[in-house]
N, C-alpha and C. Protein backbone atom coordinates (compact mmCIF):
# COMPACT_ATOMS: atom_id res chain seq x y z
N UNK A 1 24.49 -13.07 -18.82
CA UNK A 1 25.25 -11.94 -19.33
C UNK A 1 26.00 -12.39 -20.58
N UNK A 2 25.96 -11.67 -21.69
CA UNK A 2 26.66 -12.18 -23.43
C UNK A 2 28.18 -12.22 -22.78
N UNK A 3 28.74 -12.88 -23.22
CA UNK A 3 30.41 -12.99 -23.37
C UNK A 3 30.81 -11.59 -24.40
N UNK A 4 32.15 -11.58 -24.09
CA UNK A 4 32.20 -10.20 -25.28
C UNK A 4 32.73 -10.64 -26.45
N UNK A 5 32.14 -9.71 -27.32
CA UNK A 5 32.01 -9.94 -28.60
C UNK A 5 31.00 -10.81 -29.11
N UNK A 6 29.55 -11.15 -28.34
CA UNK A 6 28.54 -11.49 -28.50
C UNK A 6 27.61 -10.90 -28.23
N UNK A 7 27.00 -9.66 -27.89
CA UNK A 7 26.08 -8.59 -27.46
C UNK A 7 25.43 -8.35 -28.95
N UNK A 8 24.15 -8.27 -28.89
CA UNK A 8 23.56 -7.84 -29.90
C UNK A 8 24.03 -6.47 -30.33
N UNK A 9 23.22 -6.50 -31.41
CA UNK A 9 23.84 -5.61 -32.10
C UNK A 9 22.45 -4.63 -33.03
N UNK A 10 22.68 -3.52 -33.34
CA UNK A 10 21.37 -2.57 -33.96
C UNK A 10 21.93 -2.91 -35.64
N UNK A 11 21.61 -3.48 -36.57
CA UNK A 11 22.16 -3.43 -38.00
C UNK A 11 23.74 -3.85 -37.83
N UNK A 12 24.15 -4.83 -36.83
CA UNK A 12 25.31 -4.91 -36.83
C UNK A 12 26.56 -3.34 -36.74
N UNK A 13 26.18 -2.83 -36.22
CA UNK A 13 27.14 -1.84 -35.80
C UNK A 13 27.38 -1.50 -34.51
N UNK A 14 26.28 -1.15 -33.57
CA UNK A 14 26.59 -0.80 -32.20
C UNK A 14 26.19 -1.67 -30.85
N UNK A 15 26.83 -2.23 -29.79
CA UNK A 15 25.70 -2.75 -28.59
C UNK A 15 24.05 -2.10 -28.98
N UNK A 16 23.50 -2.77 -28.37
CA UNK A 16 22.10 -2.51 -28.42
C UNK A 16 22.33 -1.40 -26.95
N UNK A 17 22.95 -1.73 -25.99
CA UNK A 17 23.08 -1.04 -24.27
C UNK A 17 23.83 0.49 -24.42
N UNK A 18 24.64 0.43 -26.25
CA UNK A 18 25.22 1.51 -26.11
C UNK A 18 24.68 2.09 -27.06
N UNK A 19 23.58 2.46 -27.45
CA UNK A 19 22.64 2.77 -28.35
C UNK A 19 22.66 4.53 -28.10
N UNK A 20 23.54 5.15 -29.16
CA UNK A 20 23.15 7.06 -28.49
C UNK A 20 24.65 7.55 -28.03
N UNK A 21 25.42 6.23 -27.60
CA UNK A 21 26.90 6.58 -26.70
C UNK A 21 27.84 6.23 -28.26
N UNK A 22 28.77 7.18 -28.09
CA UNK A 22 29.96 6.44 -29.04
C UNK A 22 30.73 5.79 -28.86
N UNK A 23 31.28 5.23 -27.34
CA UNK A 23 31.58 4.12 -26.94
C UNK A 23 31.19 3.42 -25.06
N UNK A 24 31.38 2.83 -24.76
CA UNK A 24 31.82 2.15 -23.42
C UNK A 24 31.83 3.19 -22.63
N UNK A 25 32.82 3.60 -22.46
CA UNK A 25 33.46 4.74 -21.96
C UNK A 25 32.46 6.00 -21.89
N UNK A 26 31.95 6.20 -22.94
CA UNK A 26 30.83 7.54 -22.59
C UNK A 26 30.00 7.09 -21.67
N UNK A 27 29.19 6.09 -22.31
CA UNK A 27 28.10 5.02 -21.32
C UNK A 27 28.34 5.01 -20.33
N UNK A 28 29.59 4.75 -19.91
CA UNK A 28 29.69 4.67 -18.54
C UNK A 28 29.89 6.10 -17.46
N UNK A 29 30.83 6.96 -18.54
CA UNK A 29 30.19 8.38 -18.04
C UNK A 29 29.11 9.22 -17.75
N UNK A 30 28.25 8.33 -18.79
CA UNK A 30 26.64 9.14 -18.88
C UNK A 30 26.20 8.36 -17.53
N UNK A 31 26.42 7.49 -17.02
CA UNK A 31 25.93 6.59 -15.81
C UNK A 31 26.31 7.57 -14.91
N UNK A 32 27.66 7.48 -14.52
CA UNK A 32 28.57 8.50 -13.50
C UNK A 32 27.82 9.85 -13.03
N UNK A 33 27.72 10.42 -14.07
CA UNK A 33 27.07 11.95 -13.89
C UNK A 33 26.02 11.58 -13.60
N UNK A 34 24.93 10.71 -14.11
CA UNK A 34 23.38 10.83 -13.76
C UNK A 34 23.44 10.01 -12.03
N UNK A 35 24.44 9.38 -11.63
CA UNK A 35 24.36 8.81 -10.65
C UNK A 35 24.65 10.28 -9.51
N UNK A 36 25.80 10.77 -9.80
CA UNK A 36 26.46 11.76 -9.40
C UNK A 36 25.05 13.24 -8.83
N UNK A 37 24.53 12.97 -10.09
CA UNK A 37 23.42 14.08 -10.12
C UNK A 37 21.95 13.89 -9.44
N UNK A 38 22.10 12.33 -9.34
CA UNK A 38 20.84 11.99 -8.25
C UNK A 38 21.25 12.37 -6.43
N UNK A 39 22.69 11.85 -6.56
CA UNK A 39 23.15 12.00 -5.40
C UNK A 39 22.64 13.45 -4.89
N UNK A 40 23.47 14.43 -5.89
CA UNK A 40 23.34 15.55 -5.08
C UNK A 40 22.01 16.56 -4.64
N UNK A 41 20.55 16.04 -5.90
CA UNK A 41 19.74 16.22 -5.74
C UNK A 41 19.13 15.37 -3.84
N UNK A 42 19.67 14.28 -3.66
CA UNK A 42 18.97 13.70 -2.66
C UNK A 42 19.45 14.30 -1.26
N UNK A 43 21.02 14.81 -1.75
CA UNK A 43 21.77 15.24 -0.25
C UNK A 43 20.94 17.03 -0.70
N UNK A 44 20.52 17.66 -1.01
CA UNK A 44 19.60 18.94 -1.08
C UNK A 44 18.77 18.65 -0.65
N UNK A 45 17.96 17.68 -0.61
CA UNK A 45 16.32 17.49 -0.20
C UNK A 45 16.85 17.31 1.40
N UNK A 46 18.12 17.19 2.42
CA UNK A 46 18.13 17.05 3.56
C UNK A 46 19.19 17.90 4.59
N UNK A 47 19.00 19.18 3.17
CA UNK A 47 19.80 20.58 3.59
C UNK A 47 18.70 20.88 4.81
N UNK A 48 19.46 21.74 5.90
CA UNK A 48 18.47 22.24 7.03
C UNK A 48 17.91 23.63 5.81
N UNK A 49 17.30 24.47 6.94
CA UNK A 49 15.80 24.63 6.59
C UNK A 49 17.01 26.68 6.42
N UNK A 50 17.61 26.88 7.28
CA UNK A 50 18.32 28.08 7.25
C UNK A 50 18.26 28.18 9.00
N UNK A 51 19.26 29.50 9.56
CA UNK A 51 19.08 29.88 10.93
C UNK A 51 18.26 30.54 10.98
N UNK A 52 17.35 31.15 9.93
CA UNK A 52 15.84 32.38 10.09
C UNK A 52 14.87 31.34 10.12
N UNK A 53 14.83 30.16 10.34
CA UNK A 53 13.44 29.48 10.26
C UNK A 53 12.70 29.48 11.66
N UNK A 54 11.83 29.85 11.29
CA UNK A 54 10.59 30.10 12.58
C UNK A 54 9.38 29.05 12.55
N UNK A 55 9.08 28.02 12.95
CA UNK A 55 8.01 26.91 12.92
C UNK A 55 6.78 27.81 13.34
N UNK A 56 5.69 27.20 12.38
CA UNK A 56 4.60 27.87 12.24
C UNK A 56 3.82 27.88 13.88
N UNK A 57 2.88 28.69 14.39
CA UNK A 57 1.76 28.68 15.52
C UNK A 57 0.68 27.69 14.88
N UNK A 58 0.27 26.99 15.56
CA UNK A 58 -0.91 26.17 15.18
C UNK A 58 -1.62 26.00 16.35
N UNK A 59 -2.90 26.62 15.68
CA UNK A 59 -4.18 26.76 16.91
C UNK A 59 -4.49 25.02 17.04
N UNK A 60 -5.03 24.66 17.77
CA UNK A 60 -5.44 23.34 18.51
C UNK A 60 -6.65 23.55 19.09
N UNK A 61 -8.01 22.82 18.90
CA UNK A 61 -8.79 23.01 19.62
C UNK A 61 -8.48 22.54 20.93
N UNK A 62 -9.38 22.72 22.04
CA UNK A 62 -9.33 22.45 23.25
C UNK A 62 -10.08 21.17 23.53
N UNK A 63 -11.16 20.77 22.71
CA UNK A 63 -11.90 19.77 22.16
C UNK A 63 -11.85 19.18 21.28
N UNK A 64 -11.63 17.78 20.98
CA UNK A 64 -11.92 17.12 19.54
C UNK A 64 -13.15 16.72 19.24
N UNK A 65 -14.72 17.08 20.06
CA UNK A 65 -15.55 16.71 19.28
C UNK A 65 -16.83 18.03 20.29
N UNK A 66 -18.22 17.93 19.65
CA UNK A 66 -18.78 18.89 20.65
C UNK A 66 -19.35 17.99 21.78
N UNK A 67 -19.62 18.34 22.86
CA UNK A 67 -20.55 17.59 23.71
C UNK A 67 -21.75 16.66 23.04
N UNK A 68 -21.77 15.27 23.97
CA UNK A 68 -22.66 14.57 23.65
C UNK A 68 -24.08 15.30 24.53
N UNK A 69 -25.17 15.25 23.48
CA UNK A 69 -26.27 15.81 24.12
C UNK A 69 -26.76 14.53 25.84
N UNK A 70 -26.73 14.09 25.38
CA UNK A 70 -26.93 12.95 26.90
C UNK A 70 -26.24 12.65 27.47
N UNK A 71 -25.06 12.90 27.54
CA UNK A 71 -23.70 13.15 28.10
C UNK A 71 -23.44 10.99 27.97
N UNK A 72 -22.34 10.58 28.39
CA UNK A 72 -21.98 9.44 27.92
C UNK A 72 -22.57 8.57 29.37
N UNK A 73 -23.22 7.34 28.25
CA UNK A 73 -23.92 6.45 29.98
C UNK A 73 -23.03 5.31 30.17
N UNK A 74 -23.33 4.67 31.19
CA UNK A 74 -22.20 3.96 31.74
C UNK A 74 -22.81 2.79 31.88
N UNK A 75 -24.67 2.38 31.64
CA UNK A 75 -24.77 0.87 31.30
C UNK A 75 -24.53 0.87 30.23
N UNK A 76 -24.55 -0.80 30.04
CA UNK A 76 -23.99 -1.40 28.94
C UNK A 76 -25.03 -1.68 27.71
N UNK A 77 -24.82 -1.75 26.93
CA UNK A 77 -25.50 -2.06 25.31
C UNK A 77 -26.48 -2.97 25.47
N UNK A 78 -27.46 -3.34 24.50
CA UNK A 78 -28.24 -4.32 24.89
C UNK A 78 -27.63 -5.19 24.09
N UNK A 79 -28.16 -6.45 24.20
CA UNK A 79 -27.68 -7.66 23.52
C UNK A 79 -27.50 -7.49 21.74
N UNK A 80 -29.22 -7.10 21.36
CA UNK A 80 -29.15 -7.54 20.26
C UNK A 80 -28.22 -5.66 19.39
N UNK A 81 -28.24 -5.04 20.20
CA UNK A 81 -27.70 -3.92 19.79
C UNK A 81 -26.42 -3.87 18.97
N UNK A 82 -25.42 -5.10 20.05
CA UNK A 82 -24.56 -5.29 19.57
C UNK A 82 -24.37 -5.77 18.81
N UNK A 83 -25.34 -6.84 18.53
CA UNK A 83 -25.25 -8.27 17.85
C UNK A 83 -25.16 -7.41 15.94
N UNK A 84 -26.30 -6.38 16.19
CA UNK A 84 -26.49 -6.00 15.01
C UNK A 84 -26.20 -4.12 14.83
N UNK A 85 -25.17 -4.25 15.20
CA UNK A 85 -24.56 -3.23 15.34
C UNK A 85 -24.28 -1.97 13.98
N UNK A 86 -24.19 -2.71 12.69
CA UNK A 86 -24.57 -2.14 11.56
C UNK A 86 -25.96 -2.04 11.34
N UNK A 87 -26.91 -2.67 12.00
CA UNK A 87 -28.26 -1.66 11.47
C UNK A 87 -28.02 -0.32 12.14
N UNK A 88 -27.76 0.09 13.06
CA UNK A 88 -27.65 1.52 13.48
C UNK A 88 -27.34 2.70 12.78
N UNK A 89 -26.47 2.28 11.09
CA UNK A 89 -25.95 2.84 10.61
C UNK A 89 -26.81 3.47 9.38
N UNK A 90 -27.81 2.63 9.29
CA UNK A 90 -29.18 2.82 8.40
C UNK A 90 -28.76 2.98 6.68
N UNK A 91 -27.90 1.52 7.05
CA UNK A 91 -27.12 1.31 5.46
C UNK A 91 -27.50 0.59 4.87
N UNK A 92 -28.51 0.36 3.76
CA UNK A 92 -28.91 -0.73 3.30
C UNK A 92 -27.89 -1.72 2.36
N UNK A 93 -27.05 -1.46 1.63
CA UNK A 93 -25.61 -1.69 1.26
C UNK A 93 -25.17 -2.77 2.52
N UNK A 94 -25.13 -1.99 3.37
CA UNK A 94 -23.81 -2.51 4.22
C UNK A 94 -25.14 -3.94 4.66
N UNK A 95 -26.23 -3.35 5.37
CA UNK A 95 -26.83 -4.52 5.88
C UNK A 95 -27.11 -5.59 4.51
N UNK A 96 -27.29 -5.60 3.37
CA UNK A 96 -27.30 -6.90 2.58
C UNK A 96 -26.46 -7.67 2.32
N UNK A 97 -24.66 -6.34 2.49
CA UNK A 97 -23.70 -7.51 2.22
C UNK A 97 -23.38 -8.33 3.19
N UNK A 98 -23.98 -7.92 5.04
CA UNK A 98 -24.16 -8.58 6.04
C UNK A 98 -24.91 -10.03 5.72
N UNK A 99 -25.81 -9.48 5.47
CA UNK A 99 -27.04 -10.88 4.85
C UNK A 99 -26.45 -11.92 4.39
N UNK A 100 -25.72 -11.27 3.47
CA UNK A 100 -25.04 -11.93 2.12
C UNK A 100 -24.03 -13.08 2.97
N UNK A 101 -23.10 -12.31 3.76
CA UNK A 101 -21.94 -12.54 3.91
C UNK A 101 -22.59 -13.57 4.95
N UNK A 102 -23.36 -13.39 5.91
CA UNK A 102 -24.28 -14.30 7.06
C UNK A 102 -24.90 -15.93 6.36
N UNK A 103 -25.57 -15.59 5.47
CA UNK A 103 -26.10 -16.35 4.52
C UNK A 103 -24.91 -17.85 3.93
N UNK A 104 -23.59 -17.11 3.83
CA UNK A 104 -22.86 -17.79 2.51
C UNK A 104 -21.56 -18.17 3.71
N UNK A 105 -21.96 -17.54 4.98
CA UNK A 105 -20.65 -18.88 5.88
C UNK A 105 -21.31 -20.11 5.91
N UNK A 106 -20.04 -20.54 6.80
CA UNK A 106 -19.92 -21.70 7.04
C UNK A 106 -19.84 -21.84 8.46
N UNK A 107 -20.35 -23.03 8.99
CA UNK A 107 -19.81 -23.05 10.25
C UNK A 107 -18.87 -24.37 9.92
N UNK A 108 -17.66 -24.05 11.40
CA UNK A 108 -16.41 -24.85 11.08
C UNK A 108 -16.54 -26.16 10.49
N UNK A 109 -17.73 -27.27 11.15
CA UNK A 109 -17.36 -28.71 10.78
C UNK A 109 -17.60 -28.58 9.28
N UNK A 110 -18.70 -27.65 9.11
CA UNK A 110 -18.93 -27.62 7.19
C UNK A 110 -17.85 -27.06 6.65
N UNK A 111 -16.95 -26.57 6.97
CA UNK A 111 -16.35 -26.00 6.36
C UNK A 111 -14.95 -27.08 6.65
N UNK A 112 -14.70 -27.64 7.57
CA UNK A 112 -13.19 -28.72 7.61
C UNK A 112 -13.71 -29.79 6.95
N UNK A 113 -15.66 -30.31 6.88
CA UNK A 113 -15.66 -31.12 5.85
C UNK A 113 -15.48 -30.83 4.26
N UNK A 114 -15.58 -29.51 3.67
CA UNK A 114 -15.18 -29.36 2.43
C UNK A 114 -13.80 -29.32 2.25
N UNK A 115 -12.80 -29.17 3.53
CA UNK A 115 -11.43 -29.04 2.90
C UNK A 115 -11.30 -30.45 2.80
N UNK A 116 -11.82 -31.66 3.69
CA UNK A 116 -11.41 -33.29 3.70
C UNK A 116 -11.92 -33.70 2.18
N UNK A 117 -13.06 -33.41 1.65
CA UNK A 117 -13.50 -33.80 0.78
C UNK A 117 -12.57 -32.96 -0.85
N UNK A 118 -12.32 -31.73 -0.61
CA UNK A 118 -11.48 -31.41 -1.50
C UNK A 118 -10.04 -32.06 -1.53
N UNK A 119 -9.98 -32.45 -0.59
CA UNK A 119 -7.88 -32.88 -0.57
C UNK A 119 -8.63 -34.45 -0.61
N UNK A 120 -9.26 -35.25 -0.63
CA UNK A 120 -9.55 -36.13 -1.02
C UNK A 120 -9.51 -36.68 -2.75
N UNK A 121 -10.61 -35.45 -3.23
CA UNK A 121 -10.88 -35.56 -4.12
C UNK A 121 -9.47 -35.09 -5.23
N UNK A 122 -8.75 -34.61 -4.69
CA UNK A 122 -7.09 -34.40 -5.23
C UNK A 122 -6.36 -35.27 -4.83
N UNK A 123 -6.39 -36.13 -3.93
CA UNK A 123 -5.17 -37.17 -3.45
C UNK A 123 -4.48 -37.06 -2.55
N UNK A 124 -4.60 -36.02 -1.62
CA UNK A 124 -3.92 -35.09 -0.78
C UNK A 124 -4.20 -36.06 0.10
């Protein structure tokens, strides 16, 4: 923060902070009111609503989806069903970035040997 009587200055005449104000004192009034004026905008936004307010009817289905045609079975998935659970989705997108993403792991020891060999190779 400048000490006073060290604040820049526009052509040597005014604070740069009081740039528009004719002194301190306005500035700090122009603060006051705009503070003043947020306030009261924020205490309006949490005025009640009036004593005539009536909350809307809203229909609701009775269902959130239509019947499953085979109604829902109760064995379990097959193995590889799960395994590959995005082919079902018949996404070719999704199944390459699978590929991709299948392709470009690691399994753990390869992968705790690149962190030994990286913090090695740094000094770590």
């Amino acid at each position: 923060m400048p000490r006073a009587g060290t604040e820049r200055t526009v052509e040597g005449e005014q604070p740069v902070a009081l740039i528009g104000f004719r002194s301190r004192e306005m500035a700090i009034r122009g603060m006051a009111f705009l503070l003043a004026a947020l306030e009261v905008m924020i205490l309006a936004g949490c005025a009640t609503v009036g004593p005539d307010y009536v909350p809307p009817q809203i229909s609701v289905p009775s269902q959130w989806h239509s019947p499953l045609p085979e109604g829902i079975k109760s064995k379990e998935a097959e193995h590889t069903t799960l395994v590959t659970w995005w082919a079902t989705l018949n996404d070719p997108i999704l199944s390459a970035l699978i590929d991709r993403a299948a392709v470009s792991n690691l399994d753990l020891k390869k992968a705790r040997a690149r962190i030994r060999e990286a913090r090695a190779r740094r000094g770590v």
